[in-house]
Protein backbone atom coordinates (compact mmCIF):
# COMPACT_ATOMS: atom_id res chain seq x y z
CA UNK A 1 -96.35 -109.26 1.17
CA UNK A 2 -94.45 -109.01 4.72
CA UNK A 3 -92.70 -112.14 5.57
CA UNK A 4 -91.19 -112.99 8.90
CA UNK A 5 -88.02 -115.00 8.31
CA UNK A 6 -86.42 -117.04 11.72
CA UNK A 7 -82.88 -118.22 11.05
CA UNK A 8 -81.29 -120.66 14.31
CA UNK A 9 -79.84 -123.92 12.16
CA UNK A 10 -75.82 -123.07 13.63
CA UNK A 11 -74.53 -120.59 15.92
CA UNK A 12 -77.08 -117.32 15.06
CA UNK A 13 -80.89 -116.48 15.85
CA UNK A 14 -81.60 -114.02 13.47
CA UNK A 15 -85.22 -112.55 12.37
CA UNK A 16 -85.71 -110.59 9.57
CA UNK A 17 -88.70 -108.89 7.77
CA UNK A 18 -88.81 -108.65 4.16
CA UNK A 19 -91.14 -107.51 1.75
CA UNK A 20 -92.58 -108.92 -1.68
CA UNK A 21 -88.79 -110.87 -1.53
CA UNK A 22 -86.28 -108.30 -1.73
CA UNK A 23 -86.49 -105.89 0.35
CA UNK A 24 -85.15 -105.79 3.73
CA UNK A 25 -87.19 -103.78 6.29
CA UNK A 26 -85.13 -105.47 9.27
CA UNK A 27 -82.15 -108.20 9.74
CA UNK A 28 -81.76 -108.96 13.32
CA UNK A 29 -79.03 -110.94 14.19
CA UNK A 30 -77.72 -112.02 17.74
CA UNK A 31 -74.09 -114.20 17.41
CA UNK A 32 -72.90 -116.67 19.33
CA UNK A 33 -69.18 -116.68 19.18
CA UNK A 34 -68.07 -115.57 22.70
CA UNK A 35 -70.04 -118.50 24.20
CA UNK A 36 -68.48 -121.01 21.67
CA UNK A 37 -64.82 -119.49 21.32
CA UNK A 38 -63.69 -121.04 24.78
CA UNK A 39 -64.40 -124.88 22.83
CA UNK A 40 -62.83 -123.74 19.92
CA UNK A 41 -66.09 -124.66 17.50
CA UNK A 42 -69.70 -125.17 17.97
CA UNK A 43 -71.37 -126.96 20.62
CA UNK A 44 -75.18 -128.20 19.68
CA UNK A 45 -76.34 -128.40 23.37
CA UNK A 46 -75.01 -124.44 24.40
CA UNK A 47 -76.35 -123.35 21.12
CA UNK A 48 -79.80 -124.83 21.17
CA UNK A 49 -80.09 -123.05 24.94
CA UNK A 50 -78.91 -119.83 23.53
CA UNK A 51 -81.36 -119.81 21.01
CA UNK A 52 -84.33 -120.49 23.22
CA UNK A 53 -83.42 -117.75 25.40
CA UNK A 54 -82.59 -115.00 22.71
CA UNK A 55 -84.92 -115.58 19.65
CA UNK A 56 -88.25 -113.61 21.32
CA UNK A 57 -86.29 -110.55 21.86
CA UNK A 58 -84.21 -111.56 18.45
CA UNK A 59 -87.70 -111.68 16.70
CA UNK A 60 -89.50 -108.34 18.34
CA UNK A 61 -86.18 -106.41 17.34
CA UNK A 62 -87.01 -107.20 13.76
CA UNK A 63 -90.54 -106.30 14.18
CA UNK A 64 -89.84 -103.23 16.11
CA UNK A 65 -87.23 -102.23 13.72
CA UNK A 66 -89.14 -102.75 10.19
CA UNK A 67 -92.44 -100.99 12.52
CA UNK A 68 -94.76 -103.58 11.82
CA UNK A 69 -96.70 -105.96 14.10
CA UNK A 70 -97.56 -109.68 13.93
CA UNK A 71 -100.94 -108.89 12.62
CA UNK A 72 -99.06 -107.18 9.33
CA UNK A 73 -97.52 -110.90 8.59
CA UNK A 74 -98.33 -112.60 5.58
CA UNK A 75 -96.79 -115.41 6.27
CA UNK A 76 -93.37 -116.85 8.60
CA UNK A 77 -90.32 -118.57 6.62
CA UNK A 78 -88.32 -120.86 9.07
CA UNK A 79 -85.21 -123.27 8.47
CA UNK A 80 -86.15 -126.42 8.67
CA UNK A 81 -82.20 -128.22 7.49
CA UNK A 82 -79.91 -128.81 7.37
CA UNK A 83 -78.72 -127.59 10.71
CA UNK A 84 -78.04 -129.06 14.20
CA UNK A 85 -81.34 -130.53 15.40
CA UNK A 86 -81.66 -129.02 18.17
CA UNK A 87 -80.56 -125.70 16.86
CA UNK A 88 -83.40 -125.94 14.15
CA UNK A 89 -86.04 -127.71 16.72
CA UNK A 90 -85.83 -124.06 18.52
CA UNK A 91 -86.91 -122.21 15.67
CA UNK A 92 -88.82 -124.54 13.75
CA UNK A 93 -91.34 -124.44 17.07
CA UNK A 94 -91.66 -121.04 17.27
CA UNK A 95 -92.30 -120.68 13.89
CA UNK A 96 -95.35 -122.85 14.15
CA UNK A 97 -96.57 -122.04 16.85
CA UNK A 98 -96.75 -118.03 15.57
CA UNK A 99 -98.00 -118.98 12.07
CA UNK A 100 -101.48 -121.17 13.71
CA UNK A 101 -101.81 -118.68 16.16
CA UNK A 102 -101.50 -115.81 13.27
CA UNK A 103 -103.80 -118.56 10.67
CA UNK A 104 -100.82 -117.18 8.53
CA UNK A 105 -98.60 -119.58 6.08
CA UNK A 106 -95.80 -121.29 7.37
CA UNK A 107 -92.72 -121.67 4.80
CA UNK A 108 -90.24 -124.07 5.81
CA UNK A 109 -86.94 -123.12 4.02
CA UNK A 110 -83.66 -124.88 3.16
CA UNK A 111 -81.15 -122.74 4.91
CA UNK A 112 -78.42 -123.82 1.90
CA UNK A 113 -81.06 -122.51 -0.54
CA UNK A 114 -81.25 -119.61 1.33
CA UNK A 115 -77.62 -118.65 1.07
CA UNK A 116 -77.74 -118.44 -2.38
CA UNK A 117 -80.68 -116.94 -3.21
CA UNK A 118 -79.34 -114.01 -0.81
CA UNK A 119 -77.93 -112.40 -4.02
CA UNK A 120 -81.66 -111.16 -4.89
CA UNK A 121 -81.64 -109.28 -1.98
CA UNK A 122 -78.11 -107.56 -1.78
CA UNK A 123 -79.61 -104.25 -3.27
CA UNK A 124 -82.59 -104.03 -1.36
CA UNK A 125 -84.57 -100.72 -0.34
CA UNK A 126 -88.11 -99.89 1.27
CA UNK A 127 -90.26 -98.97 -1.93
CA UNK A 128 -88.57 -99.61 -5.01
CA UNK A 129 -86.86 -103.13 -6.67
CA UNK A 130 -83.54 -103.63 -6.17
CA UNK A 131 -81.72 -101.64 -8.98
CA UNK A 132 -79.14 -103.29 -9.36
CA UNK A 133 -78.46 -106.34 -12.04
CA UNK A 134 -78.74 -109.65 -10.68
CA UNK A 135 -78.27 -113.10 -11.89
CA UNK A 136 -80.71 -115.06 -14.52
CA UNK A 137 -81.29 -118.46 -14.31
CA UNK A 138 -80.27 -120.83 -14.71
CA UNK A 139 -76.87 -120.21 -12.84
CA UNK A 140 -73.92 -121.68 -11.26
CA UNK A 141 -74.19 -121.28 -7.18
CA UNK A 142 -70.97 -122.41 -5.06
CA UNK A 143 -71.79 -122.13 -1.50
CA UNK A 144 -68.93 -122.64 0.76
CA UNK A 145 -69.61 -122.37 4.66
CA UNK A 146 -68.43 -124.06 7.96
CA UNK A 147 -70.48 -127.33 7.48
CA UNK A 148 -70.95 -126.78 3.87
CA UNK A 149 -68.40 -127.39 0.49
CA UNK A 150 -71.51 -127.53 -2.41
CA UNK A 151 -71.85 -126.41 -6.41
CA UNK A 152 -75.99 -126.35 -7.72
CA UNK A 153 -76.96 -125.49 -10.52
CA UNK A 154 -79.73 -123.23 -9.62
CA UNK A 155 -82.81 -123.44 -12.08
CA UNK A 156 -85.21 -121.51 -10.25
CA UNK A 157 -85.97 -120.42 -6.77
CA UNK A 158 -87.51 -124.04 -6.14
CA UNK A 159 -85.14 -126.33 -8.26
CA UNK A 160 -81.39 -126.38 -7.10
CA UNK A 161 -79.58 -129.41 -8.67
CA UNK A 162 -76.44 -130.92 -7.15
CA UNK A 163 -73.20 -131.16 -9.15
CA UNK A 164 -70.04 -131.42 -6.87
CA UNK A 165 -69.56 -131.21 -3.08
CA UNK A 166 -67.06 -132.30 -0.67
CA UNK A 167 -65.96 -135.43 -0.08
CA UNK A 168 -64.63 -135.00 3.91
CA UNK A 169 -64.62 -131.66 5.38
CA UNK A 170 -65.99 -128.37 4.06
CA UNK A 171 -63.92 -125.80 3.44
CA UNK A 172 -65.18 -123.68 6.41
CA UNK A 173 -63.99 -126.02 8.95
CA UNK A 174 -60.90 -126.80 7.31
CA UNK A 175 -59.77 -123.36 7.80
CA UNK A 176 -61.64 -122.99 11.01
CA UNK A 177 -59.55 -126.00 12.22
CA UNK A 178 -56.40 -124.95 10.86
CA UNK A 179 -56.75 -121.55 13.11
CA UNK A 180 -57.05 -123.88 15.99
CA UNK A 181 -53.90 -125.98 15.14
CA UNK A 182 -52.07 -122.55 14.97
CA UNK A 183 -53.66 -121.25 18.32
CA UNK A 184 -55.15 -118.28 16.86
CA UNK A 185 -58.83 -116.96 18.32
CA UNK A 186 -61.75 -118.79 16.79
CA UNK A 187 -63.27 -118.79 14.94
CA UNK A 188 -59.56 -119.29 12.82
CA UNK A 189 -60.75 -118.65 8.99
CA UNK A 190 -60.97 -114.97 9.47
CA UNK A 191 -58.26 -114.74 11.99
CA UNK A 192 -55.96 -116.71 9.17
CA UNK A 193 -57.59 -114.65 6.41
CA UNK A 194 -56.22 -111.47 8.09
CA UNK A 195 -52.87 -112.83 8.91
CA UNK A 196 -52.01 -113.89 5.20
CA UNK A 197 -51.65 -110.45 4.10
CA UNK A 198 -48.57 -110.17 5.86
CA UNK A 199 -46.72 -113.06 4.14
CA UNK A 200 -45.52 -113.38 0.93
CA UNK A 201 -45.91 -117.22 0.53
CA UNK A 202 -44.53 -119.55 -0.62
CA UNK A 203 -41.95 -120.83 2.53
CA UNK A 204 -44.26 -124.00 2.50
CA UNK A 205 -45.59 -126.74 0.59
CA UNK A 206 -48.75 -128.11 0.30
CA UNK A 207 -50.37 -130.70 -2.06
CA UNK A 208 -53.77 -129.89 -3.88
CA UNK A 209 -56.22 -132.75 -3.41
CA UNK A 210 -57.72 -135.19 -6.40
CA UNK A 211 -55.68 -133.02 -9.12
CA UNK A 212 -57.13 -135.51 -11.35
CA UNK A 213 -59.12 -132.88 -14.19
CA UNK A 214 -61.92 -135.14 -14.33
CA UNK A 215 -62.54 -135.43 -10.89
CA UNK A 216 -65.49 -132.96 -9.80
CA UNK A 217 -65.61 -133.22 -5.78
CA UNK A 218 -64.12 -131.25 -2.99
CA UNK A 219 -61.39 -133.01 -0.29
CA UNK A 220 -60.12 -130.62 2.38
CA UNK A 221 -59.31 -133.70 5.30
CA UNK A 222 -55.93 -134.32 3.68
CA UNK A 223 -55.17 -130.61 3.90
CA UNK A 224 -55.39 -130.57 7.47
CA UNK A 225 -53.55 -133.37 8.07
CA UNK A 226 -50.50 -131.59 6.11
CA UNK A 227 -50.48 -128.83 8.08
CA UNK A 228 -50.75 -130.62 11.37
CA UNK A 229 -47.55 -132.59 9.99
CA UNK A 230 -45.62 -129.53 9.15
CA UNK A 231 -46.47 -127.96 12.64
CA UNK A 232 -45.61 -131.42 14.05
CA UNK A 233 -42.08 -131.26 12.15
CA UNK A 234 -41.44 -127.91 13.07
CA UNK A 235 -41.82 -128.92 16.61
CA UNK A 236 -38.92 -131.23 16.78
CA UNK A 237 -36.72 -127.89 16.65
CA UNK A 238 -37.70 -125.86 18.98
CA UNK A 239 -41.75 -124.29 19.67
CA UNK A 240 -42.72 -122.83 16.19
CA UNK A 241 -46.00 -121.62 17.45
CA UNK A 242 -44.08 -118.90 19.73
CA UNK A 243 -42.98 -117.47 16.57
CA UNK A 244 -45.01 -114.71 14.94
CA UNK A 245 -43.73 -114.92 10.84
CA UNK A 246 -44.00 -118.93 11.26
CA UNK A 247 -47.63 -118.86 12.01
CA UNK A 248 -48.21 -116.30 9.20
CA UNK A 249 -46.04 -117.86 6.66
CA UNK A 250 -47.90 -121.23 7.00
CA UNK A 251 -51.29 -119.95 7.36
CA UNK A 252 -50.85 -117.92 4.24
CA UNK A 253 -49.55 -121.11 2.44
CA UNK A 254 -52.12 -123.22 3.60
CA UNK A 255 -55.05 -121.02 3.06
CA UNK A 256 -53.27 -120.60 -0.73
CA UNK A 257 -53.65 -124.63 -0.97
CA UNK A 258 -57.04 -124.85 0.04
CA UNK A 259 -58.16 -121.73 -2.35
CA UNK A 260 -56.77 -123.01 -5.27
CA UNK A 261 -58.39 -126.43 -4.62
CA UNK A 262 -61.82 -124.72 -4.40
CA UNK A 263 -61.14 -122.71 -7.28
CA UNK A 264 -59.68 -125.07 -9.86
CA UNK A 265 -63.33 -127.56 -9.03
CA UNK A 266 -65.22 -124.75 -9.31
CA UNK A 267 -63.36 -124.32 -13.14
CA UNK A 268 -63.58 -127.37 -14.05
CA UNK A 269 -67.38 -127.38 -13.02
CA UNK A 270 -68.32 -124.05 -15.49
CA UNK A 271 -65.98 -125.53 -18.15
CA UNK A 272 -68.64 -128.77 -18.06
CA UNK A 273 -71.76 -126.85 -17.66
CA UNK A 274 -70.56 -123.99 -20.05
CA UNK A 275 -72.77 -121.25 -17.47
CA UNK A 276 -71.37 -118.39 -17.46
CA UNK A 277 -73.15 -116.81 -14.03
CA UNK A 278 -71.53 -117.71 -10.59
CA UNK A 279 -73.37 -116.82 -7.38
CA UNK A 280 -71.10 -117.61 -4.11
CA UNK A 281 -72.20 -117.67 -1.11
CA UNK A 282 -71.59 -118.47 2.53
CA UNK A 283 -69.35 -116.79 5.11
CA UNK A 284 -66.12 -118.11 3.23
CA UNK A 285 -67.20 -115.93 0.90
CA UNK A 286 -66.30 -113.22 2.86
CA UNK A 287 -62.82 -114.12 2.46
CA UNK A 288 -60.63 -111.46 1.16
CA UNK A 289 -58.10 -113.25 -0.48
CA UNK A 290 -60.74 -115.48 -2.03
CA UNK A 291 -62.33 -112.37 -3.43
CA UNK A 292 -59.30 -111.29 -5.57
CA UNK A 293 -59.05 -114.60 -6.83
CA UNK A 294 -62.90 -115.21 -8.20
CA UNK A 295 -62.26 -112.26 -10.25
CA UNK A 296 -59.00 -113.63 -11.75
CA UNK A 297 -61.28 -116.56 -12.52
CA UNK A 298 -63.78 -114.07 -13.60
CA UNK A 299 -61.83 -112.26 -16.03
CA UNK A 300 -60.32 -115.62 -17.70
CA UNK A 301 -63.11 -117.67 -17.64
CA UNK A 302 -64.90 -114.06 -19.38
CA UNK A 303 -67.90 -115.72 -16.83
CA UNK A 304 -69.80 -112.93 -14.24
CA UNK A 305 -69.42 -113.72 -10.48
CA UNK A 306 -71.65 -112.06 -7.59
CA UNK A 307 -71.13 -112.35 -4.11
CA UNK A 308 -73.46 -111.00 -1.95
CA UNK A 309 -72.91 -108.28 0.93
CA UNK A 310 -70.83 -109.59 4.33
CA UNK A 311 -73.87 -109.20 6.19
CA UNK A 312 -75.85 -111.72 3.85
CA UNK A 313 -72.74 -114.29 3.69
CA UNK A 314 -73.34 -115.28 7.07
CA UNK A 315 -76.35 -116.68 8.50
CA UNK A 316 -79.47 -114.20 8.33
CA UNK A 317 -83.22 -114.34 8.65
CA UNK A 318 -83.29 -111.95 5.68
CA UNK A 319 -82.45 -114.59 3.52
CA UNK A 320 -84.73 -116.79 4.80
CA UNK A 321 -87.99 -114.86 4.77
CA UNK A 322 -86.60 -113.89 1.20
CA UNK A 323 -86.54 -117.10 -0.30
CA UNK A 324 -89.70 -118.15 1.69
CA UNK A 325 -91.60 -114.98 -0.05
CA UNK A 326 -90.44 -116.63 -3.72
CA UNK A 327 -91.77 -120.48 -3.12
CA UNK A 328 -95.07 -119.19 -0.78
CA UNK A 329 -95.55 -116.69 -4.38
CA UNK A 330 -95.48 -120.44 -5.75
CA UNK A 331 -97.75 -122.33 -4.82
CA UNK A 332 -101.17 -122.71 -6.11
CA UNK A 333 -103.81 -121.97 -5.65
CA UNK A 334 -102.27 -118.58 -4.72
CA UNK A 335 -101.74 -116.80 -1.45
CA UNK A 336 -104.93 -114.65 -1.65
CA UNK A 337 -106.36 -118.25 -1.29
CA UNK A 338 -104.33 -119.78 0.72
CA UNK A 339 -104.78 -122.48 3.56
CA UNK A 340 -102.20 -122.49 5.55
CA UNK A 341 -102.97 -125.87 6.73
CA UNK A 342 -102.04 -127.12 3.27
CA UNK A 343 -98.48 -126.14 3.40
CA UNK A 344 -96.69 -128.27 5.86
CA UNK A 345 -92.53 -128.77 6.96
CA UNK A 346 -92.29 -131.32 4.30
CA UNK A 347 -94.47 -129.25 1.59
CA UNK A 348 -90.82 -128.59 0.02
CA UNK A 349 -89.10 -131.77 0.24
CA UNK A 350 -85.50 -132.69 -1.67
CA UNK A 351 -84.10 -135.77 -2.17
CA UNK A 352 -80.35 -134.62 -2.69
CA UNK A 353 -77.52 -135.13 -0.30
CA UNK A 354 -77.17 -132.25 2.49
């Protein structure tokens, strides 16, 4: 089974073509940082343009590079939310207009879904199953992005139950934000990601939101405001951001704060669920310093944590047409049979928060 999967709910078109839901033939992915970086952050208007201009050539790079045509399609995946509208309108389009013209099934997928399910595709090859040991379910599945601060527990590839998200902000655009306070190139989490090695900490304070134990939700708002305080403070002396070990001291403390917050909900969450499988997943969780400390957590918790490759943290069609392959290999009657009249954008709908 070939799926085509078309990925435009942020700031990348991606198509990908995977087969029988694992493995990877092609993952083409065109960014759009350069045209966002002079804002600072996202901008729904530029990005919807963008993807209307790049996703043909985005999509015949994917079939060019996995050497098969539209006529070897089984069936198209497509995001269909959460995602800016117009963003997802782009895609969402295409992908129906290829999938009647093709009489081929069209999968809509939830792009959060998607992120975690990436994990089943991290070892992925051209003829044989991925080797490699991957999670069971059910499982614990923290996905931490720009727009995104959520914990499922993931039953199957269909049934994702909610358990704790954020409050405010998501952790993503905290740091993201923070980078911008600072005046460091944005996107800022990877920019203050690489500048915290250089610190050794601790030269600021900052407080860890809703330290009550019981509490099971994410807060990242009151973060910001800190460190927009403490920038604010350090102003009244003199221009802190014109000195080199300020902005790395604080951006190491404050990306500290903000980790440990994450990390001590996420505890708290296993502790009540008592799973002992953790899939994260996201582009935070390509965060270095975030690495070293899940497998602290790892090792005394005694729980196992996967993350998957970089390239699958961020947005991807891979993971799309991947999850798409697992809830079209659903549905019933089954695809041999299938109409793909029957299976419609709201054929997988969810009533949870997004």
């Amino acid at each position: 089974m070939l799926v085509l999967g078309i990925e435009t709910s942020c700031d990348e078109t991606s198509a990908a073509i995977v087969r029988n839901g694992c493995h990877v033939l092609s993952n083409s992915i065109q960014t759009q940082i350069d045209l966002h970086q002079v804002f600072g952050g996202v901008v729904p208007e530029v990005a919807s343009r963008h993807h209307l201009e790049m996703l043909p050539s985005v999509i015949q790079k994917a079939l060019d590079q996995a050497n098969v045509s539209f006529q070897d399609l089984s069936a198209i995946a497509v995001t269909n939310r959460p995602g800016l509208i117009g963003a997802l309108l782009v895609g969402l389009t295409s992908a129906k207009a290829m999938a009647y013209a093709l009489d081929i099934p069209l999968i809509p997928v939830n792009h959060l879904h998607a992120h975690l399910c990436s994990i089943f595709i991290e070892s992925s090859g051209h003829s044989t199953p991925p080797s490699k040991k991957v999670p069971n379910f059910p499982f614990l599945g923290l996905l931490i992005s720009g727009g995104h601060s959520i914990i499922y527990k993931v039953h199957s590839f269909s049934r994702f139950e909610l358990l704790c998200q954020t409050r405010d902000d998501a952790i993503g655009e905290a740091l993201d934000k923070a980078g911008k306070m600072l005046g460091l190139p944005y996107p800022g989490g990877p920019e203050i990601d690489r500048l915290s090695k250089n610190s050794k900490g601790g030269r600021f304070s900052f407080p860890r939101p809703l330290a009550k134990k019981t509490i099971r939700e994410f807060s990242f708002s009151g973060l910001k405001t800190s460190l927009l305080n403490k920038i604010q403070e350090a102003k009244r002396s003199g221009n802190p951001l014109e000195n080199p070990q300020f902005i790395t001291d604080i951006a190491h403390d404050f990306q500290e704060a903000t980790l440990d917050h994450l990390l001590e909900k996420t505890r708290l969450t296993i502790q009540k669920t008592n799973l002992n499988q953790l899939v994260v997943a996201g582009g935070v969780a390509a965060n270095s310093r975030l690495r070293t400390k899940l497998q602290e957590l790892a090792k005394d918790l005694k729980i196992e944590v996967w993350i998957p490759k970089p390239i699958f943290c961020t947005d991807n069609g891979a993971m799309i047409a991947a999850l798409g392959s697992h809830l079209l290999a659903q549905t019933n009657p089954p695809i041999k049979n299938f109409d793909p009249k029957h299976l419609t954008l709201n054929a997988f709908s969810s009533n949870e928060r997004e």
